[in-house]
PDB file of N, CA and C in Angstrom:
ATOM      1  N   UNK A   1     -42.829  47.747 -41.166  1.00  0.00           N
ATOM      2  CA  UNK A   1     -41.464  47.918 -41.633  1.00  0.00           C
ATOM      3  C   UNK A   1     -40.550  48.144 -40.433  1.00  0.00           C
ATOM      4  N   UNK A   2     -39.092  47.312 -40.478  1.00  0.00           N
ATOM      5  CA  UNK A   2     -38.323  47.723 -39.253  1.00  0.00           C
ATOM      6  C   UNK A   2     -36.991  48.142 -39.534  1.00  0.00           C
ATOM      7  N   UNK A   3     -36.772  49.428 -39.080  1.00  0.00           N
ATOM      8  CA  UNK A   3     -36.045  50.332 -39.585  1.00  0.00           C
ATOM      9  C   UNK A   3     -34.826  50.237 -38.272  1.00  0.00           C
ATOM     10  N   UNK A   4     -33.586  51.170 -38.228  1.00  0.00           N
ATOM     11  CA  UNK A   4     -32.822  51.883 -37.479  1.00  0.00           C
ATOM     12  C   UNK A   4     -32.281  52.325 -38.037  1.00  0.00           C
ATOM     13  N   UNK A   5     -31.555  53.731 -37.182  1.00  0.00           N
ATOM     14  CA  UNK A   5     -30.964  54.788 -37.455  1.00  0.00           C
ATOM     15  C   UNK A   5     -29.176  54.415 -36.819  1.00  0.00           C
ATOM     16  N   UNK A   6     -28.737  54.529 -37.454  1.00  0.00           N
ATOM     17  CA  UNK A   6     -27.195  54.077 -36.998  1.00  0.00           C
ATOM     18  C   UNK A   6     -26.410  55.264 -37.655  1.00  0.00           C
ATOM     19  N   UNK A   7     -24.999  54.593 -36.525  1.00  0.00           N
ATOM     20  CA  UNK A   7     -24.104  55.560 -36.873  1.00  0.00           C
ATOM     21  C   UNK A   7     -22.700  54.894 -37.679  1.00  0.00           C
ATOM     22  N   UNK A   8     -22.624  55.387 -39.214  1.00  0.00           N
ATOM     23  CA  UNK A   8     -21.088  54.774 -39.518  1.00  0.00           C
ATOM     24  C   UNK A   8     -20.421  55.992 -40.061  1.00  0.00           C
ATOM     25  N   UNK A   9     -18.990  55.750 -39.454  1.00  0.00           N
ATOM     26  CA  UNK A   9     -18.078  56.729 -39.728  1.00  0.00           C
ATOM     27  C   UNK A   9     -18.900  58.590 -39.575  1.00  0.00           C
ATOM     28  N   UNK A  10     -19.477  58.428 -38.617  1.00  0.00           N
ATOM     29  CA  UNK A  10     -19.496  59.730 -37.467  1.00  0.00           C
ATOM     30  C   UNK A  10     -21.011  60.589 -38.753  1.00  0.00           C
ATOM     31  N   UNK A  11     -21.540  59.816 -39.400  1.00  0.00           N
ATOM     32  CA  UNK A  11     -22.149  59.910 -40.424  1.00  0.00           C
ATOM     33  C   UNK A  11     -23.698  58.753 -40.029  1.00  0.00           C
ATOM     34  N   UNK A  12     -25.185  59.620 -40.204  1.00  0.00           N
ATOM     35  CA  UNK A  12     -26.669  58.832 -39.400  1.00  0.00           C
ATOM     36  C   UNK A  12     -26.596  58.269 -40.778  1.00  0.00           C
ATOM     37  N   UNK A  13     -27.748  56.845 -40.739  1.00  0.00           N
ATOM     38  CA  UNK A  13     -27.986  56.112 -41.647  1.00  0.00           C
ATOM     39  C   UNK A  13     -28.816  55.658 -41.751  1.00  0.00           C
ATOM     40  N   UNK A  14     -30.211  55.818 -41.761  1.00  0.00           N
ATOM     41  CA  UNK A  14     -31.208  54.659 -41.654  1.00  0.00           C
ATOM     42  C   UNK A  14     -31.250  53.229 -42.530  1.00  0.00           C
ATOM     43  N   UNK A  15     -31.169  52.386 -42.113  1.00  0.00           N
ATOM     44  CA  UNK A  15     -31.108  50.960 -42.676  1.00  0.00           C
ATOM     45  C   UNK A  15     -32.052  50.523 -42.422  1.00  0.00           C
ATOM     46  N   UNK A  16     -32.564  49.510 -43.480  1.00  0.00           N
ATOM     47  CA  UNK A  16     -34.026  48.666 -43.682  1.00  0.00           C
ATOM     48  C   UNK A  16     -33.540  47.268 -44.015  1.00  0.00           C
ATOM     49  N   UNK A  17     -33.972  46.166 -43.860  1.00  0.00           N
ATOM     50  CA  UNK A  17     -33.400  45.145 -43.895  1.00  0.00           C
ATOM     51  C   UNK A  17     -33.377  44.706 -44.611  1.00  0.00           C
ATOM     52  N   UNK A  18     -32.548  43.949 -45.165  1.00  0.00           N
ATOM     53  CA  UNK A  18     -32.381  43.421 -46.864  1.00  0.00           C
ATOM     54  C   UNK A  18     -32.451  44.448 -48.274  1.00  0.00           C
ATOM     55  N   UNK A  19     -31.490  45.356 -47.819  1.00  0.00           N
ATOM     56  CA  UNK A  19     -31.765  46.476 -48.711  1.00  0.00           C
ATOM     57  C   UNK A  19     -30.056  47.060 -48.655  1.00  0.00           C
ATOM     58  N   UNK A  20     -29.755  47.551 -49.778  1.00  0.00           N
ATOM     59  CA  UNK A  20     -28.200  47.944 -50.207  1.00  0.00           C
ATOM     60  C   UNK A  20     -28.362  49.703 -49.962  1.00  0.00           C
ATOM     61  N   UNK A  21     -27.174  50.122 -49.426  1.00  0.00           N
ATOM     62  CA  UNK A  21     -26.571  51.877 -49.141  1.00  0.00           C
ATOM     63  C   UNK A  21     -25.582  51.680 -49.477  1.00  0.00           C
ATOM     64  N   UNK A  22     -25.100  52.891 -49.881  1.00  0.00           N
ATOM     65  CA  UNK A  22     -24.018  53.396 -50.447  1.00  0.00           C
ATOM     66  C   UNK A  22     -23.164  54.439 -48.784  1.00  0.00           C
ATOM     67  N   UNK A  23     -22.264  54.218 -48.202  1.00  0.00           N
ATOM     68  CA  UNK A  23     -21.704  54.655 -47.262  1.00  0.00           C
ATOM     69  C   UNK A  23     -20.240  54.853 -47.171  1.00  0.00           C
ATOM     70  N   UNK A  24     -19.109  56.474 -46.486  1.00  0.00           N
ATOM     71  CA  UNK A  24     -17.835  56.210 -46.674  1.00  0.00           C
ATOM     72  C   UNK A  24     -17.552  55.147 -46.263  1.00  0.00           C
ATOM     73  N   UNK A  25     -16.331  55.275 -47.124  1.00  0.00           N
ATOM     74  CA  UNK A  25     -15.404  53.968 -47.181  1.00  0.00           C
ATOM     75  C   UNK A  25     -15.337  52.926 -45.745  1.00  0.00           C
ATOM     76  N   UNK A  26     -15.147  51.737 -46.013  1.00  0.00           N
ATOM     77  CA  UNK A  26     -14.822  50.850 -44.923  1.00  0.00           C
ATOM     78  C   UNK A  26     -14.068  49.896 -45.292  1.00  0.00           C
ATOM     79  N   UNK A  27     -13.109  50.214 -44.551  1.00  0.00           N
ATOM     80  CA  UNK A  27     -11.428  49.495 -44.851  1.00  0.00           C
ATOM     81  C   UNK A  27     -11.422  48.102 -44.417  1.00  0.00           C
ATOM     82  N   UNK A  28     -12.301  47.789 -45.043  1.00  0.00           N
ATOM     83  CA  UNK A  28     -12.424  45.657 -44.498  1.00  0.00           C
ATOM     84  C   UNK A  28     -12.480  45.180 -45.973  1.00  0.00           C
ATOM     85  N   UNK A  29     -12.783  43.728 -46.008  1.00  0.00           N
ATOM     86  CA  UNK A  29     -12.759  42.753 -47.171  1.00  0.00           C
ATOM     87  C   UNK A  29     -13.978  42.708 -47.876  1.00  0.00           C
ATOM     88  N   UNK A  30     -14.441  43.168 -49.125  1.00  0.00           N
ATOM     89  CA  UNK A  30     -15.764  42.702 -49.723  1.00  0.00           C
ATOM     90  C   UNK A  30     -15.950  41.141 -49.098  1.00  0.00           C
ATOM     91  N   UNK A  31     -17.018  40.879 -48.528  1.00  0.00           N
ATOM     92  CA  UNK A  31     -17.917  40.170 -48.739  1.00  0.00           C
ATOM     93  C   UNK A  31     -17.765  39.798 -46.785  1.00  0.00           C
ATOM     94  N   UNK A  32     -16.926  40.595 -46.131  1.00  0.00           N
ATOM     95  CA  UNK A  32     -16.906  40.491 -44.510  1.00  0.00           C
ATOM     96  C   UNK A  32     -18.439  40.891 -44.129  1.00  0.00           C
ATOM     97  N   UNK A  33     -18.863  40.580 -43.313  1.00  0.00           N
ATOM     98  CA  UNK A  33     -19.564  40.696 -42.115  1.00  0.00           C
ATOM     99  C   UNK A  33     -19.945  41.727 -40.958  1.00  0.00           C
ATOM    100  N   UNK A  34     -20.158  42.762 -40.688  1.00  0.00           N
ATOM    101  CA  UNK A  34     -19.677  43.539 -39.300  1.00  0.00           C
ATOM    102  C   UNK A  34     -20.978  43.598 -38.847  1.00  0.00           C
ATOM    103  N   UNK A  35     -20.724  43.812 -37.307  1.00  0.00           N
ATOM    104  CA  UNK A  35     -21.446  44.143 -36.642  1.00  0.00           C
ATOM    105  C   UNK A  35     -21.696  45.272 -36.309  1.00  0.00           C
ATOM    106  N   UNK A  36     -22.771  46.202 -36.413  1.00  0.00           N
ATOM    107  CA  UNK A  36     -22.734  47.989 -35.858  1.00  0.00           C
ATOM    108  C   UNK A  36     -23.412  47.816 -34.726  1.00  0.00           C
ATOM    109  N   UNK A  37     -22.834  48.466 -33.927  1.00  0.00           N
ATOM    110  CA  UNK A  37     -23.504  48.703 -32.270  1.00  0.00           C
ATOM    111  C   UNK A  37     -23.710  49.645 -32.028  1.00  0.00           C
ATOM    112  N   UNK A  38     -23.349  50.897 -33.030  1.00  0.00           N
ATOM    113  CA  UNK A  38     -23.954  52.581 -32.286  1.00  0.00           C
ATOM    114  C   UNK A  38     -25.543  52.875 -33.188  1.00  0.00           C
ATOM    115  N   UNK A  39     -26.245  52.240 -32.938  1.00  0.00           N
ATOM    116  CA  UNK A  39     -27.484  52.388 -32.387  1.00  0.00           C
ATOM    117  C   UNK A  39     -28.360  53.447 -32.099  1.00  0.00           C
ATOM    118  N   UNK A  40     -28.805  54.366 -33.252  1.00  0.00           N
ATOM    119  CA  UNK A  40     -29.602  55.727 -32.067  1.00  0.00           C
ATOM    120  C   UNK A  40     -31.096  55.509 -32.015  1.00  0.00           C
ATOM    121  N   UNK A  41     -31.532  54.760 -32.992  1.00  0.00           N
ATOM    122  CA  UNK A  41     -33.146  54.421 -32.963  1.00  0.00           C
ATOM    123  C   UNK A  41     -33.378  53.013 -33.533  1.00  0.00           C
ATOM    124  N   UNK A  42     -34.622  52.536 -33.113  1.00  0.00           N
ATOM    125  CA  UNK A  42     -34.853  51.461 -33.856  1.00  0.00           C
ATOM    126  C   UNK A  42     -36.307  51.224 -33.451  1.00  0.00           C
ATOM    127  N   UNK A  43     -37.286  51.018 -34.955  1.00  0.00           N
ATOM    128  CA  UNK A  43     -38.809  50.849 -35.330  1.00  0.00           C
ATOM    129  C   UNK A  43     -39.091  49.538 -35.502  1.00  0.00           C
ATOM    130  N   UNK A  44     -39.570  48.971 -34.645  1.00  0.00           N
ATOM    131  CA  UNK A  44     -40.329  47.437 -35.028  1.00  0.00           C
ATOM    132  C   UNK A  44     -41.724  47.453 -34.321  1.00  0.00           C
ATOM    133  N   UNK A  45     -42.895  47.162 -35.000  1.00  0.00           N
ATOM    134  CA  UNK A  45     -44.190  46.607 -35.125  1.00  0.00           C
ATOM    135  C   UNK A  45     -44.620  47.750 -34.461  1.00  0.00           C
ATOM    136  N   UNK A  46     -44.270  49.111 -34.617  1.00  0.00           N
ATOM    137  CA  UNK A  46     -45.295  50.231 -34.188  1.00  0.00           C
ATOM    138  C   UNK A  46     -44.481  50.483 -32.840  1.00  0.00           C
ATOM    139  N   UNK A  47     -43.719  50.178 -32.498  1.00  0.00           N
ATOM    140  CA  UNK A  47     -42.676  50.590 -31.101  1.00  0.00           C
ATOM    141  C   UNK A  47     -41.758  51.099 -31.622  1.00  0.00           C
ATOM    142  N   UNK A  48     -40.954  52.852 -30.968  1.00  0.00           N
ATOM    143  CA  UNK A  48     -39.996  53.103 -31.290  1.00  0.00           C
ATOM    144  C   UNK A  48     -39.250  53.344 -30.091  1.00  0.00           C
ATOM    145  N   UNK A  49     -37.740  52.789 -30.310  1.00  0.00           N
ATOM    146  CA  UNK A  49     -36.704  52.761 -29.183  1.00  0.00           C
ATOM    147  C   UNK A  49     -35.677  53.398 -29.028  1.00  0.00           C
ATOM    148  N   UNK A  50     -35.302  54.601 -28.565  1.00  0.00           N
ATOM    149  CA  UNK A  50     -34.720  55.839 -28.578  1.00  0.00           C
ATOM    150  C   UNK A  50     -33.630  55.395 -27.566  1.00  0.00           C
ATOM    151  N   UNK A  51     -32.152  55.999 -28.056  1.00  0.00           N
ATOM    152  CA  UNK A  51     -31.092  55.396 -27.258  1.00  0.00           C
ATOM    153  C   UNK A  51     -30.727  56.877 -27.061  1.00  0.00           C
ATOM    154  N   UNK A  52     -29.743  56.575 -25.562  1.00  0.00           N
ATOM    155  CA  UNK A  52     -29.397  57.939 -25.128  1.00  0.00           C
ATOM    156  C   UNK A  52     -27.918  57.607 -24.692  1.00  0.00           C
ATOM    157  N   UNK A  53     -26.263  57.979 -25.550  1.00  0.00           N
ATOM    158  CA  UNK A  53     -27.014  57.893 -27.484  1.00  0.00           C
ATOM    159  C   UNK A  53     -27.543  57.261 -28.245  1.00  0.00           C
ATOM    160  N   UNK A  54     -26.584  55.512 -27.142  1.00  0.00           N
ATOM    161  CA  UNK A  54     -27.027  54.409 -28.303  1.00  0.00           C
ATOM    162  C   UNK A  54     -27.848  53.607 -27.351  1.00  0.00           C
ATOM    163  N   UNK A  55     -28.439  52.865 -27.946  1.00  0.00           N
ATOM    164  CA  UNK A  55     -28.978  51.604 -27.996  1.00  0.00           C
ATOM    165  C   UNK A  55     -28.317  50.065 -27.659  1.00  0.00           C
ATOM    166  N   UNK A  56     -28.106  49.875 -26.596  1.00  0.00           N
ATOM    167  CA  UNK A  56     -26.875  48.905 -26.147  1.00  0.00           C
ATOM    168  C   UNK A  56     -27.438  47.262 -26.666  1.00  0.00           C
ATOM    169  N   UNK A  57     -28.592  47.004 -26.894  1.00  0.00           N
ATOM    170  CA  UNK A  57     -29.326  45.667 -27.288  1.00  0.00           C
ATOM    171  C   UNK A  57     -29.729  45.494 -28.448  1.00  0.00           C
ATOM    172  N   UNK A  58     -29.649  46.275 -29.112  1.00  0.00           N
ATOM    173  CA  UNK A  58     -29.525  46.351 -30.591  1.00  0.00           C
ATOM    174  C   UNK A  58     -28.509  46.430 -31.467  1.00  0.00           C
ATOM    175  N   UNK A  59     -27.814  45.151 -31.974  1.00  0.00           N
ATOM    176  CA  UNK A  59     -27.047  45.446 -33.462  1.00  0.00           C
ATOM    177  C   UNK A  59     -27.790  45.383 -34.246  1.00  0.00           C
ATOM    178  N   UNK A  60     -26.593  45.988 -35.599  1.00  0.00           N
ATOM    179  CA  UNK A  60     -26.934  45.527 -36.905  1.00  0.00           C
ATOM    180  C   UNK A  60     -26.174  45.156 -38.016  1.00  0.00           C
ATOM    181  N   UNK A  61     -26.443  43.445 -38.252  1.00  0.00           N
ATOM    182  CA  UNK A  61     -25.190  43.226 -38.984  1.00  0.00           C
ATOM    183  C   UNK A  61     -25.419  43.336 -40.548  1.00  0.00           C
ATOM    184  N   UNK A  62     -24.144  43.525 -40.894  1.00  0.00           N
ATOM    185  CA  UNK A  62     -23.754  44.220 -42.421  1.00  0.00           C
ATOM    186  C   UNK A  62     -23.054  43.133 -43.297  1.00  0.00           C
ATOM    187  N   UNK A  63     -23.595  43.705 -44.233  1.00  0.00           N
ATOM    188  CA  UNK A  63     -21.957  42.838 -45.250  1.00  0.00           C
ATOM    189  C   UNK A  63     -21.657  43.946 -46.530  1.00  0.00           C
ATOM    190  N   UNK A  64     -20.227  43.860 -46.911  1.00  0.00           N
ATOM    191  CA  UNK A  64     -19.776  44.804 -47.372  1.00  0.00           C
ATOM    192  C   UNK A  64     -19.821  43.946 -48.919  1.00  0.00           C
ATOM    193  N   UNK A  65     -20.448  44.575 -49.766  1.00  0.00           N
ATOM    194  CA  UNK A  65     -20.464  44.032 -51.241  1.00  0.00           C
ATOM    195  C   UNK A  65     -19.532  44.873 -52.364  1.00  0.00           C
ATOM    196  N   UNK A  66     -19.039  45.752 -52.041  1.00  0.00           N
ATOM    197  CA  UNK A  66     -18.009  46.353 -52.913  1.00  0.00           C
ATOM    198  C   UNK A  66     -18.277  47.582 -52.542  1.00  0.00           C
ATOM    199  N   UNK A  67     -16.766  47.918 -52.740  1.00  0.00           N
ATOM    200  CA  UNK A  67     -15.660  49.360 -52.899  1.00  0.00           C
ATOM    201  C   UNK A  67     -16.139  50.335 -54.667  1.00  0.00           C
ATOM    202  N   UNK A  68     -16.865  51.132 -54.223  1.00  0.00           N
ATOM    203  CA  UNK A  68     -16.301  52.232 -56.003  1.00  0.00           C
ATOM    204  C   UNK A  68     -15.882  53.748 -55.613  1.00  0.00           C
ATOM    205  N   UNK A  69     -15.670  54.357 -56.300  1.00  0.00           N
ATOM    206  CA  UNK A  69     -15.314  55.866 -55.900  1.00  0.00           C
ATOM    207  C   UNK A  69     -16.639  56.685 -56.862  1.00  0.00           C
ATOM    208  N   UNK A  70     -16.879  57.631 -56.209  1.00  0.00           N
ATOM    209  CA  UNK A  70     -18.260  58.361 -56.057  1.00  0.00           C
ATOM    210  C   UNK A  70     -17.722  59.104 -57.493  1.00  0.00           C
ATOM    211  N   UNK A  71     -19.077  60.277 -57.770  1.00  0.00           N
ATOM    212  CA  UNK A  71     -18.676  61.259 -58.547  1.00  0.00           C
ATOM    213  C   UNK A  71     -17.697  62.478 -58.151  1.00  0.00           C
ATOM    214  N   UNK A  72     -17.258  63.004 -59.098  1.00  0.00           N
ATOM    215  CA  UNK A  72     -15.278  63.981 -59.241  1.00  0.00           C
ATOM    216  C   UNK A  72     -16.364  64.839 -58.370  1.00  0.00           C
ATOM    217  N   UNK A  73     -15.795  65.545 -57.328  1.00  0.00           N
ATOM    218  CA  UNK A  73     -16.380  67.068 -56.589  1.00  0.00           C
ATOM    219  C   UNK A  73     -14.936  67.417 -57.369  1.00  0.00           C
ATOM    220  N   UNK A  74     -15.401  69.222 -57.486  1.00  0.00           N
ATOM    221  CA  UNK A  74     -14.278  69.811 -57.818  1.00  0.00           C
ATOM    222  C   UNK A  74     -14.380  70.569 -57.078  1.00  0.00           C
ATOM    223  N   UNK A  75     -12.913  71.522 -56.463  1.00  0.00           N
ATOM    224  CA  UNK A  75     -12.504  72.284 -56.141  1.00  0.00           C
ATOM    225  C   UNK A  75     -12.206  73.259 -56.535  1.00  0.00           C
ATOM    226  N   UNK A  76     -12.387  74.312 -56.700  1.00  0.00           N
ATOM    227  CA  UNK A  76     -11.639  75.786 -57.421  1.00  0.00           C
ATOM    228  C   UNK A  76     -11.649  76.887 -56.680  1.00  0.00           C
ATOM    229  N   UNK A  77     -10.402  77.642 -56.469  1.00  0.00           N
ATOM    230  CA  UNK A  77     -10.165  78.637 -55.805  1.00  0.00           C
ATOM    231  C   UNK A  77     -10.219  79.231 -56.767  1.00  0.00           C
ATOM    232  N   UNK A  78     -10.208  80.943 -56.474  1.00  0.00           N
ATOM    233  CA  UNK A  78      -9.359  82.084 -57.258  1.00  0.00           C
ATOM    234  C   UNK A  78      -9.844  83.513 -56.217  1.00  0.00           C
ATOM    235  N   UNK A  79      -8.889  84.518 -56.455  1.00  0.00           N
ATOM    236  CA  UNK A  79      -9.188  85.618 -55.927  1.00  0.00           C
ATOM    237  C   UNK A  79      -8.802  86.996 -57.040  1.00  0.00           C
ATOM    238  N   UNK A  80      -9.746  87.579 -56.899  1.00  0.00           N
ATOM    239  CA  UNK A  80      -9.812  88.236 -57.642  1.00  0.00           C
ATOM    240  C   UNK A  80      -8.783  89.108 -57.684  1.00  0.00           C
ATOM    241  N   UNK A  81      -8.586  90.169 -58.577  1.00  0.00           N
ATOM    242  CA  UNK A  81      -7.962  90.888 -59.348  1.00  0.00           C
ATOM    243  C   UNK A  81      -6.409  90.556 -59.120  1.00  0.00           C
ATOM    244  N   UNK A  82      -6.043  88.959 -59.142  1.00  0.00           N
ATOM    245  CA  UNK A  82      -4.470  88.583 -58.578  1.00  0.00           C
ATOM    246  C   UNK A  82      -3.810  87.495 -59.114  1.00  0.00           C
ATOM    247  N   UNK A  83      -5.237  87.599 -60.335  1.00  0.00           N
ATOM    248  CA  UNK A  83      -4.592  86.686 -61.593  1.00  0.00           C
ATOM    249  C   UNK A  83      -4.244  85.278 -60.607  1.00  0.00           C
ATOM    250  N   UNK A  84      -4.660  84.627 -59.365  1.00  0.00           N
ATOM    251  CA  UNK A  84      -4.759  83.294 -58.907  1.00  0.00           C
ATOM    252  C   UNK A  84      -5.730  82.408 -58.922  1.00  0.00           C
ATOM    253  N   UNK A  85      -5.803  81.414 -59.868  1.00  0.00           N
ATOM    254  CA  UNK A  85      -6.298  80.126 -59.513  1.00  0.00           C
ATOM    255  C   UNK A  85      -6.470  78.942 -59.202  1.00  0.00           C
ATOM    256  N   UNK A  86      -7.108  78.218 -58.728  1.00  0.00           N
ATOM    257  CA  UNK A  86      -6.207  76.754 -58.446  1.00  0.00           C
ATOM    258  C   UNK A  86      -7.508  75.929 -58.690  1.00  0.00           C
ATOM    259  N   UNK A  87      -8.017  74.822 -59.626  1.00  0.00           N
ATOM    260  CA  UNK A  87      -8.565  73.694 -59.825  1.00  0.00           C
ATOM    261  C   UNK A  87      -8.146  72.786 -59.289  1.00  0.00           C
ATOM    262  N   UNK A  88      -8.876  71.865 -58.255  1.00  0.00           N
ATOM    263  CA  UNK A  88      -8.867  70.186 -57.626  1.00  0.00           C
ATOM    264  C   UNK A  88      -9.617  69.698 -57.674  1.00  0.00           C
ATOM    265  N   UNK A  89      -9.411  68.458 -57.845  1.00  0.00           N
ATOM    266  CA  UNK A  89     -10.875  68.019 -57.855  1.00  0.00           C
ATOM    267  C   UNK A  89     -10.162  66.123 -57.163  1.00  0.00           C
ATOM    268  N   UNK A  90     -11.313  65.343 -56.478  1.00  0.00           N
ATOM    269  CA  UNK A  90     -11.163  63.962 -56.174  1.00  0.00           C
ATOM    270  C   UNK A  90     -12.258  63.202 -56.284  1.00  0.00           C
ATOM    271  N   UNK A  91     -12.145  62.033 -56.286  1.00  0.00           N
ATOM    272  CA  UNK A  91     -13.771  60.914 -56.114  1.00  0.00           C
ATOM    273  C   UNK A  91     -13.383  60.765 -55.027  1.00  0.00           C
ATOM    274  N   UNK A  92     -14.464  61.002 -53.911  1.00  0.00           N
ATOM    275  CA  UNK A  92     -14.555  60.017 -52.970  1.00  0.00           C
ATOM    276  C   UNK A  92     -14.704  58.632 -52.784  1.00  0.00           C
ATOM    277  N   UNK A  93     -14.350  57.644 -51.855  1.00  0.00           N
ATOM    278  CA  UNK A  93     -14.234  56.205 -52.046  1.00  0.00           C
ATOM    279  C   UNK A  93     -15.754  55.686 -51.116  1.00  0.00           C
ATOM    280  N   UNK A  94     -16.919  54.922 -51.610  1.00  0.00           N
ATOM    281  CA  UNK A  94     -17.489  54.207 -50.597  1.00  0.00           C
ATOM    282  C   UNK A  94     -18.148  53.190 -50.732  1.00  0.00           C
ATOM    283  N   UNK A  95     -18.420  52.494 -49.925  1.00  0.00           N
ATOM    284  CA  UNK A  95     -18.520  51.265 -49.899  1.00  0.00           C
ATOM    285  C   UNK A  95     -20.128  50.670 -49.926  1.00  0.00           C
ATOM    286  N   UNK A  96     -20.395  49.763 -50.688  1.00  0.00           N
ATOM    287  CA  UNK A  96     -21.615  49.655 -51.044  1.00  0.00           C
ATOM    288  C   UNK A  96     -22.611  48.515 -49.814  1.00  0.00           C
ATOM    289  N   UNK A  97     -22.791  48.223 -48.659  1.00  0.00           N
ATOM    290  CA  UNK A  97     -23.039  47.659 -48.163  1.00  0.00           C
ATOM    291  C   UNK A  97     -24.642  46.848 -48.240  1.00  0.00           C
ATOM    292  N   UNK A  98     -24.913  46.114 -47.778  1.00  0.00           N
ATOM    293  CA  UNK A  98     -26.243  44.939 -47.308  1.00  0.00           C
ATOM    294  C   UNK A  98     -26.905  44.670 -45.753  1.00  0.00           C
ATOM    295  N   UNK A  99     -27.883  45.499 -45.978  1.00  0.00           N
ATOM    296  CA  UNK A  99     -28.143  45.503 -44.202  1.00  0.00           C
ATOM    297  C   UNK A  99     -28.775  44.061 -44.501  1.00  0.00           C
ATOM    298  N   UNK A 100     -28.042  42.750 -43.646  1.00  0.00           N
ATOM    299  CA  UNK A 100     -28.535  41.634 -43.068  1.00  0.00           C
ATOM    300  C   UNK A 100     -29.790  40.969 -42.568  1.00  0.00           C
ATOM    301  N   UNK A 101     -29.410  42.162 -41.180  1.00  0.00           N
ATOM    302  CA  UNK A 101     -30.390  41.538 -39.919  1.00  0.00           C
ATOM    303  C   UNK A 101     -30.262  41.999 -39.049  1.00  0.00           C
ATOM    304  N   UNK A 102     -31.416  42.637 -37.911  1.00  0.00           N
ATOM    305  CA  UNK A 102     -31.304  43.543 -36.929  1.00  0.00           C
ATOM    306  C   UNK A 102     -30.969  42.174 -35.762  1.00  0.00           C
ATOM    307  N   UNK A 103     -30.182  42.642 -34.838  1.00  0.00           N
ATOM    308  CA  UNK A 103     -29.845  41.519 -33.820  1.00  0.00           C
ATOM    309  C   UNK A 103     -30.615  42.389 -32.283  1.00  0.00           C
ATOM    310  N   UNK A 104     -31.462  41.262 -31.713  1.00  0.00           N
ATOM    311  CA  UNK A 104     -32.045  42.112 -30.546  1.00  0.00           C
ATOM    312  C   UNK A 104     -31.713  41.068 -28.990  1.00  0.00           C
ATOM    313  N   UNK A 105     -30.814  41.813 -28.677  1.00  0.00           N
ATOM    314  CA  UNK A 105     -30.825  41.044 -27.021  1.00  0.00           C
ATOM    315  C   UNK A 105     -31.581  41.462 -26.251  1.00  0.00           C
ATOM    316  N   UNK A 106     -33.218  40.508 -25.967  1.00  0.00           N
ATOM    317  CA  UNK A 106     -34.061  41.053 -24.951  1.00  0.00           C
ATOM    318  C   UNK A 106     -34.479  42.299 -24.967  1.00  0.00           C
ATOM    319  N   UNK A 107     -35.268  42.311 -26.359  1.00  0.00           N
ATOM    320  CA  UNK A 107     -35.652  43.975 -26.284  1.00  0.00           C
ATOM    321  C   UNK A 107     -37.065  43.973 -25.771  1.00  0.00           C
ATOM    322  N   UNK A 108     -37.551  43.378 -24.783  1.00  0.00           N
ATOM    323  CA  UNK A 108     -39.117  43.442 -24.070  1.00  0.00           C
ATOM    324  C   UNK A 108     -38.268  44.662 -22.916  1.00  0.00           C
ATOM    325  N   UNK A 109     -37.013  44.467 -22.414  1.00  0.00           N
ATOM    326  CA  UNK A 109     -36.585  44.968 -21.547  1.00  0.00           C
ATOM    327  C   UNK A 109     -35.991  46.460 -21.509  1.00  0.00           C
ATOM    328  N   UNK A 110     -36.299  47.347 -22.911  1.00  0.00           N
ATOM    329  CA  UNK A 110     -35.857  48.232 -23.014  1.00  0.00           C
ATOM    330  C   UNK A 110     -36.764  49.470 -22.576  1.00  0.00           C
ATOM    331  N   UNK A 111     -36.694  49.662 -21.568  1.00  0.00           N
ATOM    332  CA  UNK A 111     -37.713  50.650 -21.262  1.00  0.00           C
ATOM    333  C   UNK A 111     -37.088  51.988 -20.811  1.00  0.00           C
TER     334      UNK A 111
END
């Protein structure tokens, strides 16, 4: 199995290839393309490749298959004996992505 650990929106991810995550939002077009380059690990055929942070020869490209908003978190304040409360609540927005294909420039050379 060939795995990596990436970074989107300041948030680790392990991705497997040909396989759908749920990740925050990404402000591009359903059905775009991207490339991820921050890179912190990556597992192929019993070799693992540790980046310090990233991994400069390794992408991984994506495609974005749709936008939904998550389940309501709620918010609620109150303090006691002051008769204050306050209920909020929001969905978060994220984006359902398709890990592609790991892209390797010359990885015999990563030592």
């Amino acid at each position: 199995m060939t795995y990596a650990i990436v970074n989107i929106k300041n948030k680790q991810f392990k991705l497997v290839q040909n396989k759908y995550i749920y990740v925050p939002h990404i402000s591009e077009n359903i059905g775009k393309k991207i490339l991820l380059d921050q890179v912190f690990l990556f597992y192929k055929e019993g070799v693992l490749f540790l980046g310090s942070p990233f991994l400069e020869k390794i992408n991984v490209e994506i495609e974005i298959m749709q936008h939904i908003k998550g389940k309501k978190i709620l918010i609620f304040k109150k303090k006691r004996r002051k008769g204050y409360k306050v209920k909020n609540g929001f969905r978060p927005l994220f984006s359902k992505i398709k890990i592609i294909s790991f892209i390797e420039k010359n990885i015999k050379n990563l030592d």
